[in-house]
Protein backbone atom coordinates (compact mmCIF):
# COMPACT_ATOMS: atom_id res chain seq x y z
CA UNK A 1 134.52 132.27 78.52
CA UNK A 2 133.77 128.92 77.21
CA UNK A 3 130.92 126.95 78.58
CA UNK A 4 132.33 123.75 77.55
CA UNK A 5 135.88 124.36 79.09
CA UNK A 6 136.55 122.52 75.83
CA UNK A 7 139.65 120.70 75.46
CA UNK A 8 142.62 121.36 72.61
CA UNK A 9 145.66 120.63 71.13
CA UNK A 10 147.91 123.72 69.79
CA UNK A 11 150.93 122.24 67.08
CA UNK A 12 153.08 124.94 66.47
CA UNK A 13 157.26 124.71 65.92
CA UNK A 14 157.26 128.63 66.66
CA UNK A 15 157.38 128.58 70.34
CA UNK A 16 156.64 132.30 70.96
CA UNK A 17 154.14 131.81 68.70
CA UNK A 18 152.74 128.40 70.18
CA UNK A 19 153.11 130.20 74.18
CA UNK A 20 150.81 133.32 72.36
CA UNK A 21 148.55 131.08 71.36
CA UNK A 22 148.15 128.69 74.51
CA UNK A 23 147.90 131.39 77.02
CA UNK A 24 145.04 133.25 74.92
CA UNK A 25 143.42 130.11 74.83
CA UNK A 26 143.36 130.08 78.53
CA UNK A 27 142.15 133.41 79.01
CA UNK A 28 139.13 132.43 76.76
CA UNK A 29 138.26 129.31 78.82
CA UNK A 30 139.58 126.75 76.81
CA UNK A 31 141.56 123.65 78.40
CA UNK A 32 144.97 123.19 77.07
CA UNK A 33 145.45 119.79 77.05
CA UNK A 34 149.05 120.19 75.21
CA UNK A 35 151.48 122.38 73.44
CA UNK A 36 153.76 120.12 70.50
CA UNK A 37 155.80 121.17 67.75
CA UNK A 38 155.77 118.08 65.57
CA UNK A 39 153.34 115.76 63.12
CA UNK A 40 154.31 113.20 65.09
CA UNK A 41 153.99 114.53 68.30
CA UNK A 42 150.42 115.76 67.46
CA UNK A 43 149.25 112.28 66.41
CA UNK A 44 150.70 110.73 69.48
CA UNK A 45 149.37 113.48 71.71
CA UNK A 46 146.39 113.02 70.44
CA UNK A 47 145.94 109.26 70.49
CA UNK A 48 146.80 109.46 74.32
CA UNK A 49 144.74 113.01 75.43
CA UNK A 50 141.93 112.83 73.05
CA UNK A 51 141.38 116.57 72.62
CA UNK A 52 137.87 117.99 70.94
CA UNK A 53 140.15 119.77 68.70
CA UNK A 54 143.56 120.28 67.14
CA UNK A 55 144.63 123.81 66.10
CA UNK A 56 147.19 122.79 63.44
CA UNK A 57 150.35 124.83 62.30
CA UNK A 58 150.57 123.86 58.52
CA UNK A 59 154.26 124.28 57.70
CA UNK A 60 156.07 122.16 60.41
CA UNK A 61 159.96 121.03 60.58
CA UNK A 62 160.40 117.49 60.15
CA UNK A 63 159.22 115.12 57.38
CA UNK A 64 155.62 115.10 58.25
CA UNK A 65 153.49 118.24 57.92
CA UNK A 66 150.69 120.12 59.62
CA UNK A 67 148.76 118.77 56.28
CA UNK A 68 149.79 115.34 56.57
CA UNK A 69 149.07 114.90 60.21
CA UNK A 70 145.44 116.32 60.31
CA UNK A 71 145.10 113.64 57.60
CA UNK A 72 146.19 111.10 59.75
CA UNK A 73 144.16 112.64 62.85
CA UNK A 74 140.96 112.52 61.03
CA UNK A 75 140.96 108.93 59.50
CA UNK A 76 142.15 107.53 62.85
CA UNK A 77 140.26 109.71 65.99
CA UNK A 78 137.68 111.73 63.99
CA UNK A 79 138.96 114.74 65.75
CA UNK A 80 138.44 118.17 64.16
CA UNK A 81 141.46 120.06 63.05
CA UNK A 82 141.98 123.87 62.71
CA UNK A 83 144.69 125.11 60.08
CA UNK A 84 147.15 127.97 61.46
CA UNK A 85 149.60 129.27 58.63
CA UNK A 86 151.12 132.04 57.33
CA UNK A 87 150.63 130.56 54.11
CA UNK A 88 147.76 131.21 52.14
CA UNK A 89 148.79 130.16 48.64
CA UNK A 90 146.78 127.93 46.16
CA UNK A 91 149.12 124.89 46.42
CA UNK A 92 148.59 124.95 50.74
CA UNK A 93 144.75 125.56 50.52
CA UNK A 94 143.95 122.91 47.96
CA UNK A 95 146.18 120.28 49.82
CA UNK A 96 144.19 121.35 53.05
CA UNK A 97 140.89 121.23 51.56
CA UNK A 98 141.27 117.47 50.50
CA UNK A 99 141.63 117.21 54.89
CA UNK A 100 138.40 118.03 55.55
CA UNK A 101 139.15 120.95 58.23
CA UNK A 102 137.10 122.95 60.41
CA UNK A 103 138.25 126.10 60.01
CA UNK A 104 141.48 128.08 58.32
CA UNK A 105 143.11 131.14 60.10
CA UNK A 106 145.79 132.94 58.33
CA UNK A 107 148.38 134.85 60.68
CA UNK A 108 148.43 136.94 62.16
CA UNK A 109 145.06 136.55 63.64
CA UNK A 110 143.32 138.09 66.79
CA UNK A 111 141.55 136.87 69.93
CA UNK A 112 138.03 137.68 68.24
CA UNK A 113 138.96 135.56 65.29
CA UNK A 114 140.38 132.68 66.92
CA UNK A 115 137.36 132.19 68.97
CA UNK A 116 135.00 132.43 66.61
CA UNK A 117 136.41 130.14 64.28
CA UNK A 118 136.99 127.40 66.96
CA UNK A 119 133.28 128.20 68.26
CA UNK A 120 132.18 127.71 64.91
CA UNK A 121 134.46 124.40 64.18
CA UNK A 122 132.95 122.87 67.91
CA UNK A 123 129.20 123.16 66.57
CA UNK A 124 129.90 121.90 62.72
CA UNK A 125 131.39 118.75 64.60
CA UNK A 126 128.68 118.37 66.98
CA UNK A 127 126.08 118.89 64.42
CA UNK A 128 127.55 116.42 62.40
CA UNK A 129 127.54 113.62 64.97
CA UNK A 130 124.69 114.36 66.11
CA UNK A 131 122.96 114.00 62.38
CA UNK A 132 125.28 110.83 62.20
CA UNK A 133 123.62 109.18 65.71
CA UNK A 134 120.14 110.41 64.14
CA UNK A 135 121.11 108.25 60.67
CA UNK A 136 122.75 105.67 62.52
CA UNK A 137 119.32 105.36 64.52
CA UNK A 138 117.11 105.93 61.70
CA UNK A 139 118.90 102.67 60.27
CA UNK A 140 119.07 100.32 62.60
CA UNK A 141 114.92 100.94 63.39
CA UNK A 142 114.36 100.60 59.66
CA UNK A 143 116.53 97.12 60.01
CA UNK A 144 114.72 96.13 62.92
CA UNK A 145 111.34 96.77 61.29
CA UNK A 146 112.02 94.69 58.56
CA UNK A 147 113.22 92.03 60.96
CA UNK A 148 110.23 92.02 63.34
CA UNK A 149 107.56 92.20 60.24
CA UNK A 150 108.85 89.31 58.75
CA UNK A 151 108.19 87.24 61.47
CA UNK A 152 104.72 84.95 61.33
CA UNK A 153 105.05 82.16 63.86
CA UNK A 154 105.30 84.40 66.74
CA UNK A 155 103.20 87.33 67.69
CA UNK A 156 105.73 90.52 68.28
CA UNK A 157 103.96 93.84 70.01
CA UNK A 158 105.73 96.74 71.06
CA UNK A 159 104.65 99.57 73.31
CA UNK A 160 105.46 102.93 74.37
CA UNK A 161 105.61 103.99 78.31
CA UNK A 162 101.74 105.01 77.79
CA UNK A 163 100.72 101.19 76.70
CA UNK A 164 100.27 102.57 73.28
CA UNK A 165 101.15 100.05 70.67
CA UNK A 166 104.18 100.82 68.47
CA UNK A 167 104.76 97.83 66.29
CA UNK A 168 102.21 95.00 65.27
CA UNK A 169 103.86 92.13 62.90
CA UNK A 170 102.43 89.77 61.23
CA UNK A 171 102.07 87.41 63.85
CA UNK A 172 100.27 89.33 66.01
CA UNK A 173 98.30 89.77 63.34
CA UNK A 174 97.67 86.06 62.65
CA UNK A 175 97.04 85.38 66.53
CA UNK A 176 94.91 88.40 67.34
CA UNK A 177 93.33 89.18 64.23
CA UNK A 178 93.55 93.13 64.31
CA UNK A 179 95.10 94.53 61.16
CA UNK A 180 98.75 96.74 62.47
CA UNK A 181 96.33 100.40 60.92
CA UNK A 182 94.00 99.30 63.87
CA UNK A 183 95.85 98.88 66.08
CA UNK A 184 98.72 101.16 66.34
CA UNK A 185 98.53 103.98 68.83
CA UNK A 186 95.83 102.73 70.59
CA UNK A 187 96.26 101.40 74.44
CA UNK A 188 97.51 97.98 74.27
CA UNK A 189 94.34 96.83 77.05
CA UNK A 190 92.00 96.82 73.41
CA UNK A 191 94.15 93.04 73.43
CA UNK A 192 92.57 91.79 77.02
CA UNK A 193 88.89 90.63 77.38
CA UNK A 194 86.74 93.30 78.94
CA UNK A 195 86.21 91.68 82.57
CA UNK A 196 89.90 92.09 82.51
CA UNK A 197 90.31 95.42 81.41
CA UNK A 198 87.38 96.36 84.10
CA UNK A 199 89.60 94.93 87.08
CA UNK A 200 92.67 96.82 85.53
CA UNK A 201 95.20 94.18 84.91
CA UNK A 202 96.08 95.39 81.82
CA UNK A 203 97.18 98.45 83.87
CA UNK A 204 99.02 97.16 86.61
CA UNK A 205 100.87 94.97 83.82
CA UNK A 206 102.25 97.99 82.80
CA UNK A 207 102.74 99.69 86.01
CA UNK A 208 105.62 95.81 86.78
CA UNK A 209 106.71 96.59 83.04
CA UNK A 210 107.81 100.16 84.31
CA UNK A 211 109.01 99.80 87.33
């Protein structure tokens, strides 16, 4: 059973097919969170319920296709999208590939193979968010580095819960006169005169900053 309980979106216009599908996806552990048979329907379904992923029937009736819609879902909710066809040609795969999808199962497939591809489709997209927070926070410390060291009139010190010093600009290395290589890492009390670091303020500065 899924951990997770995670939550998807079956499209399928075969409706034996689609009831097949959503009741092995109960028995696995997964949350249902809607059964459509349109493009449309699968954008709009997913706009309002927000599934983790959409298990996509390629050929659909109507104008809009499984293909077409798991475009749209992508650009617009950055949900992942699993292919389900009975089509396997050149043409189909090529026009799915340019979608970006998580996974492709041709039918008929069985219970061992749908969970493993949607197991497998759940950590790619996790993975890649979480690299994406990781860049995303990589970036904006790089940004804020250059912002903080290219300020001189006023002395900017960061610490760590310890009281070790983290970042030293350049004014705080105009007003204190320690170079940033001597000072960061070390306890941020090396900035207090020694009477005060003897009575501990330096400490129970910290200890208000905490709390």
């Amino acid at each position: 059973m899924s951990e997770a309980a995670n939550r998807i979106l079956v499209v399928e216009d075969q409706r034996l097919i689609a009831a097949d599908i959503e009741n092995t996806l109960k028995k696995l552990g997964y949350v249902v969170v809607g059964n459509v048979s349109s493009g449309e329907d699968a954008i709009s379904r997913t706009d309002r319920l927000r599934p983790e992923l959409v298990l996509m029937d390629v050929r659909l009736r109507g104008e809009m296709d499984g293909i077409q819609a798991a475009g749209i879902i992508r650009d617009r909710f950055s949900v992942p999208v699993v292919y389900l066809t009975a089509y396997a040609d050149e043409e189909t795969i090529l026009r799915a590939k340019k979608t970006t999808p998580y996974g492709y199962l041709v039918k008929p497939f069985n219970e061992r193979e749908l969970r493993a591809t949607i197991e497998i489709a759940f950590y790619t997209h996790q993975m890649e968010r979480t690299l994406a927070e990781e860049r995303a926070k990589r970036h904006a410390a790089e940004e804020f580095k250059i912002l903080i060291d290219g300020v001189s009139e006023h002395a900017i010190i960061m610490l760590d819960e310890n009281g070790r010093i983290t970042t030293w600009n350049r004014g705080a290395e105009r007003f204190n006169g320690y170079k940033a290589d001597e000072v960061i890492g070390k306890d941020f009390s090396i900035l207090y005169p020694e009477e005060a670091r003897q009575d501990g303020h330096p400490k129970q500065l910290l200890e208000t900053a905490l709390r």
